[in-house]
N, C-alpha and C. Protein backbone atom coordinates (compact mmCIF):
# COMPACT_ATOMS: atom_id res chain seq x y z
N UNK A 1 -7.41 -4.33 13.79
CA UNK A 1 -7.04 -3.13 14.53
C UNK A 1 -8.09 -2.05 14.25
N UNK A 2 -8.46 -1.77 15.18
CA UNK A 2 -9.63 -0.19 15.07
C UNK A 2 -9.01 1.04 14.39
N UNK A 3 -9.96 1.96 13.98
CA UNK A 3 -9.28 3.30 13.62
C UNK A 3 -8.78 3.87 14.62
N UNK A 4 -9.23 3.57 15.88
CA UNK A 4 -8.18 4.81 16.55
C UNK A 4 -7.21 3.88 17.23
N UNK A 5 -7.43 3.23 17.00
CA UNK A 5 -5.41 2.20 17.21
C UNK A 5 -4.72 2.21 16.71
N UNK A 6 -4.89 2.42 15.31
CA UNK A 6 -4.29 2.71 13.69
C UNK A 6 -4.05 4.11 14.14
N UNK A 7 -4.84 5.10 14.53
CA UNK A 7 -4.27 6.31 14.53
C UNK A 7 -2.77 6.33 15.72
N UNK A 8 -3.27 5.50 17.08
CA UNK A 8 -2.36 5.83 17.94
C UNK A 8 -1.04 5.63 16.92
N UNK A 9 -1.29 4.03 16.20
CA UNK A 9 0.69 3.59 16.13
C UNK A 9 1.10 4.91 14.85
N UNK A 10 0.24 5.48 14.45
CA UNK A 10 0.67 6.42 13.33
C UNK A 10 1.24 7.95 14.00
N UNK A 11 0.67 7.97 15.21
CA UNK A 11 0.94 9.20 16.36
C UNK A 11 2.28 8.95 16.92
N UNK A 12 2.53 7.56 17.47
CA UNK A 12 3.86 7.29 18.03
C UNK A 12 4.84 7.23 16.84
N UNK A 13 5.02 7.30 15.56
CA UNK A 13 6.25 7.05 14.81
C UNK A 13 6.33 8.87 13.80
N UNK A 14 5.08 8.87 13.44
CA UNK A 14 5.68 10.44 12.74
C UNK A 14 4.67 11.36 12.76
N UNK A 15 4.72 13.07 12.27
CA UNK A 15 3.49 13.48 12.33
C UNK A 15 2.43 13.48 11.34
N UNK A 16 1.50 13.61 12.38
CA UNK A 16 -0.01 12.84 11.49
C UNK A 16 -1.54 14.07 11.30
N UNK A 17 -1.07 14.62 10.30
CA UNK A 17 -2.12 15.70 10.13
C UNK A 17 -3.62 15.05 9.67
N UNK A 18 -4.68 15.78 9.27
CA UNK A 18 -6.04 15.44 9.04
C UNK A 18 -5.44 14.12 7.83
N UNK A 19 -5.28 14.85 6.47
CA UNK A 19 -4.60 14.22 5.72
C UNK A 19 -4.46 12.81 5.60
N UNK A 20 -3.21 12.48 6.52
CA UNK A 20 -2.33 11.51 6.66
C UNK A 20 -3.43 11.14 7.77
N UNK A 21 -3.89 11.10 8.43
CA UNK A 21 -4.91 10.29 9.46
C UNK A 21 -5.85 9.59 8.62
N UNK A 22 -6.57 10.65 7.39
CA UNK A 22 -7.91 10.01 6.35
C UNK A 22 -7.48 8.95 5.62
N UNK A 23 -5.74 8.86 4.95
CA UNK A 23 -5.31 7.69 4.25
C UNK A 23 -5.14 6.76 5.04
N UNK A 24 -4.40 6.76 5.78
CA UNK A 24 -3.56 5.83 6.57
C UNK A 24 -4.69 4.96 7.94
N UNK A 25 -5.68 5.66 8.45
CA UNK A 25 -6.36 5.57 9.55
C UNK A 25 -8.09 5.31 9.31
N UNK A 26 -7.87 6.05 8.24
CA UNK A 26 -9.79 6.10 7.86
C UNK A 26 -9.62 6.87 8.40
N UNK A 27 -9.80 8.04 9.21
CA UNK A 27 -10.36 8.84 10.21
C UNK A 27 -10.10 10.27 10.05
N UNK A 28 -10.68 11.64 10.40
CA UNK A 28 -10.25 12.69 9.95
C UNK A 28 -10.62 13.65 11.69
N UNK A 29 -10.56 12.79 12.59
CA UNK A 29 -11.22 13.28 14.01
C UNK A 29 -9.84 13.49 14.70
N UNK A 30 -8.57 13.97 14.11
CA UNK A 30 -7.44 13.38 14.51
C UNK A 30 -7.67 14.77 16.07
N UNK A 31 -7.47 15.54 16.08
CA UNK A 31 -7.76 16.51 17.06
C UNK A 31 -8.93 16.03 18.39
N UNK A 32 -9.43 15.37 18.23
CA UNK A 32 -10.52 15.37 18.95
C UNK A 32 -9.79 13.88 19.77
N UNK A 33 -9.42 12.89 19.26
CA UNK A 33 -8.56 11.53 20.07
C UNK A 33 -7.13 12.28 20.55
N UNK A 34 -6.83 13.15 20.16
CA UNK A 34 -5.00 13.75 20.62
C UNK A 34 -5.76 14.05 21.96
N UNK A 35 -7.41 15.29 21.59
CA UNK A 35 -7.39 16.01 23.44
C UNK A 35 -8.00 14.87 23.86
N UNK A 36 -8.54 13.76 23.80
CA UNK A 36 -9.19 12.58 24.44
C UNK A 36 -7.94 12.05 25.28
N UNK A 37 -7.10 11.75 24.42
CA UNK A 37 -5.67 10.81 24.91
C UNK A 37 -5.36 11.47 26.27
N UNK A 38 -4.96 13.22 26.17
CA UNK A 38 -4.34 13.83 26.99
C UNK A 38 -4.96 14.04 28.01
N UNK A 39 -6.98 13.90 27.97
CA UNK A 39 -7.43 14.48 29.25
C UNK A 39 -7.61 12.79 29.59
N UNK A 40 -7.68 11.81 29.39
CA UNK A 40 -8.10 10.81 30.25
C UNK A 40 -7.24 9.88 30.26
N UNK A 41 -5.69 9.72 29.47
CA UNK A 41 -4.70 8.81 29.26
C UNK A 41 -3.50 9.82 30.02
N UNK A 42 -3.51 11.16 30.58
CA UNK A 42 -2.18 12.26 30.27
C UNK A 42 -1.39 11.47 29.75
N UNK A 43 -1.54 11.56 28.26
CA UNK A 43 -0.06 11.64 27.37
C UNK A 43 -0.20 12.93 27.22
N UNK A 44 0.80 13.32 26.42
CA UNK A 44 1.39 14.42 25.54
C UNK A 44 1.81 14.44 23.77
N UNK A 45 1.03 15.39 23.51
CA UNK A 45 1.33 15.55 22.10
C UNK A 45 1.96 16.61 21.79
N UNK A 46 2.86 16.56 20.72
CA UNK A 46 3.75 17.90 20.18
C UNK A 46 2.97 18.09 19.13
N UNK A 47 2.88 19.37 18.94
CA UNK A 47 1.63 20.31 17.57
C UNK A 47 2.83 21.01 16.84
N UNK A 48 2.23 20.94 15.93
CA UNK A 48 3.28 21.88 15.04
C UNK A 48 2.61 22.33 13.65
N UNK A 49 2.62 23.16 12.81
CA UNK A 49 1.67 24.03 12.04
C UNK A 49 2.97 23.53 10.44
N UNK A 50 1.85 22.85 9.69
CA UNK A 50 2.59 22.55 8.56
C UNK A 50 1.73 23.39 7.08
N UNK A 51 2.13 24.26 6.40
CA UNK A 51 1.77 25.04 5.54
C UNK A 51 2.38 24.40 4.03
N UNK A 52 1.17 24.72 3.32
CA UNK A 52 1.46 23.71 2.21
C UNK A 52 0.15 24.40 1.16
N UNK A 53 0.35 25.30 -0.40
CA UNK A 53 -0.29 25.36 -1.11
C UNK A 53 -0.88 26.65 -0.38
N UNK A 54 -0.52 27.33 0.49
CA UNK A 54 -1.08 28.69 1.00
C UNK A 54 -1.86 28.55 2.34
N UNK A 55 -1.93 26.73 2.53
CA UNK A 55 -2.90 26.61 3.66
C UNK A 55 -1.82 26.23 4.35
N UNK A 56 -2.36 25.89 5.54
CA UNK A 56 -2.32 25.52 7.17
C UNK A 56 -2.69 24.48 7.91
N UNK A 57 -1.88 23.45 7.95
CA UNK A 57 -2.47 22.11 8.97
C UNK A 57 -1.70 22.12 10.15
N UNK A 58 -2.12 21.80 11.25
CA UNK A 58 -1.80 21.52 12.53
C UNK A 58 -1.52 19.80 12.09
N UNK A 59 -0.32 19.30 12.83
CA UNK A 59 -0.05 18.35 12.84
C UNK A 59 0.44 17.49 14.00
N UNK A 60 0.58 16.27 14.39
CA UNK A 60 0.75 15.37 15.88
C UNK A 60 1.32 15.19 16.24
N UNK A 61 1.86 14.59 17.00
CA UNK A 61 2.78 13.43 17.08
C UNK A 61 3.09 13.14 19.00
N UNK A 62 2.76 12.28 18.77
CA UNK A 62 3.10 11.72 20.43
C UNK A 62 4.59 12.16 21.33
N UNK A 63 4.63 12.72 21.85
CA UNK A 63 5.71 13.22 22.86
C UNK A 63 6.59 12.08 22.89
N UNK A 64 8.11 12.09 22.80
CA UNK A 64 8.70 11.15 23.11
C UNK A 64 8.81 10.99 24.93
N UNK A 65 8.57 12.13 25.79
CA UNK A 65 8.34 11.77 27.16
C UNK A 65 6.94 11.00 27.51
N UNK A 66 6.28 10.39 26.83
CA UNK A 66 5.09 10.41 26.43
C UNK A 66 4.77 9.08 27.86
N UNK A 67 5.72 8.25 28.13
CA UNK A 67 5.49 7.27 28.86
C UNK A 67 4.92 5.81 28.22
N UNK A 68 5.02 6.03 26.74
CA UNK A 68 4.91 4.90 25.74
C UNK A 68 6.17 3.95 25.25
């Protein structure tokens, strides 16, 4: 399975910040395949801002209207 196939099935089950993309995926481009997906696949992703230690991650997760 490729890294960004590994990223999709990690997008469809929970959210997947930089983080959790670098362990789980190899990959830390997670932003850049979400707007890829949406401008040439239209899916949909839900964003949501997870704060942790004073910082700030944006995090994923595939729309359940998503058509997946």
């Amino acid at each position: 399975m490729t890294k960004k196939a590994r990223l999709f099935e990690l997008l469809r089950h929970r959210w997947v910040t930089v983080q959790v993309a670098m362990r789980c995926a190899g990959m830390t481009a997670v932003s850049q395949r979400v707007t890829e997906w949406e401008r040439e696949d239209g899916l949909t992703f839900d964003r949501k801002w997870i704060k942790s230690n004073g910082s700030r991650y944006l995090a994923y997760k595939l729309s359940q209207g998503s058509g997946c």
